[in-house]
Protein backbone atom coordinates (compact mmCIF):
# COMPACT_ATOMS: atom_id res chain seq x y z
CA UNK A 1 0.00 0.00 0.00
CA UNK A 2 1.26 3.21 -1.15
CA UNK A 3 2.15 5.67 2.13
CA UNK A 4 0.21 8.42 1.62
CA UNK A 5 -3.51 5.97 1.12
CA UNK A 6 -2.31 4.69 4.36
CA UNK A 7 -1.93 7.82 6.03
CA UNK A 8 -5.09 8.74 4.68
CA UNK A 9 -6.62 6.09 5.66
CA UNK A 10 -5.36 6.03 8.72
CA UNK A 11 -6.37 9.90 9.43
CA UNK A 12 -10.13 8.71 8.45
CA UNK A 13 -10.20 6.43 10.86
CA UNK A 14 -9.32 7.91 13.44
CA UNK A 15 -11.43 11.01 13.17
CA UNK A 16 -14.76 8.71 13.06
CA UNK A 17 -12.73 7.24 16.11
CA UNK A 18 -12.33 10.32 17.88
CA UNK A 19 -16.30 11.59 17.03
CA UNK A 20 -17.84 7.92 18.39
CA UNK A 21 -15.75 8.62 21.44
CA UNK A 22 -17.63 11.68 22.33
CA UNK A 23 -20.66 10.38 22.96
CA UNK A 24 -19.36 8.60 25.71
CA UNK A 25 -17.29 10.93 27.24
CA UNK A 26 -18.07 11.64 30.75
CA UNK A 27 -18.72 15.52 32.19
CA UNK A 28 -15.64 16.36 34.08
CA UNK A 29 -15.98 17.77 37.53
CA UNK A 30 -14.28 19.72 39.64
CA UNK A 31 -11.12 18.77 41.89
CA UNK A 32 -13.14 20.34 44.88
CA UNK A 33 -16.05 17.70 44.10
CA UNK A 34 -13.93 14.61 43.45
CA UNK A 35 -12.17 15.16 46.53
CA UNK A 36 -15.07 15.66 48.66
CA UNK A 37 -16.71 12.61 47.50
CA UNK A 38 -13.22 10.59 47.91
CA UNK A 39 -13.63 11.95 51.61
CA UNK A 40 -17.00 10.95 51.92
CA UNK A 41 -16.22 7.22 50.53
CA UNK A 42 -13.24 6.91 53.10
CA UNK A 43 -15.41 8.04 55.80
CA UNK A 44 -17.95 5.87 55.09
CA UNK A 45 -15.21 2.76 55.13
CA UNK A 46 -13.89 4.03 58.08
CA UNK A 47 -17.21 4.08 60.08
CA UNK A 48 -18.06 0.97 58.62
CA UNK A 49 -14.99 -0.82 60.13
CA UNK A 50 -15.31 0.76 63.53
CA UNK A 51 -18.67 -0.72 63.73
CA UNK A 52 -17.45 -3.76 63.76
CA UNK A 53 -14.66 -3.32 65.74
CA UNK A 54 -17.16 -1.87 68.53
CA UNK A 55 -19.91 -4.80 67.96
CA UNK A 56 -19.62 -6.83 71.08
CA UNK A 57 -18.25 -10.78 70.74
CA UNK A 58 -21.13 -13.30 71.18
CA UNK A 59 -19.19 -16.00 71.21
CA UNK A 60 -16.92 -15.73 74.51
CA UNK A 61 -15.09 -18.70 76.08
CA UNK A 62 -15.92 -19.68 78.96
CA UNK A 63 -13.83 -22.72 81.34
CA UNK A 64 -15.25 -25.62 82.38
């Protein structure tokens, strides 16, 4: 194939590429909001675990 059909054809496809891609392109949002929900998801883990941590043991040992 001769170079310049490939680049050609190469540039074609990438541009319908590039156009399909839009559509499913995310909105970005701001630092400030990704953050805050990162520090929302952490706090959430973090409560979760100390829950459990806190629950009391129902299964104790007890001697003979």
């Amino acid at each position: 194939m001769h170079a310049d059909v490939h680049h050609l054809l190469h540039t074609v496809a990438s541009a319908e590429l590039r156009s399909r891609a839009g559509e499913f392109r995310l909105p970005r949002t701001s630092l400030r909001t990704r953050v805050g929900w990162t520090l929302v998801e952490v706090g959430l883990r973090l409560t979760a675990q100390g829950r459990d941590a806190a629950a009391p043991r129902t299964a104790a040992f007890h001697p003979a």
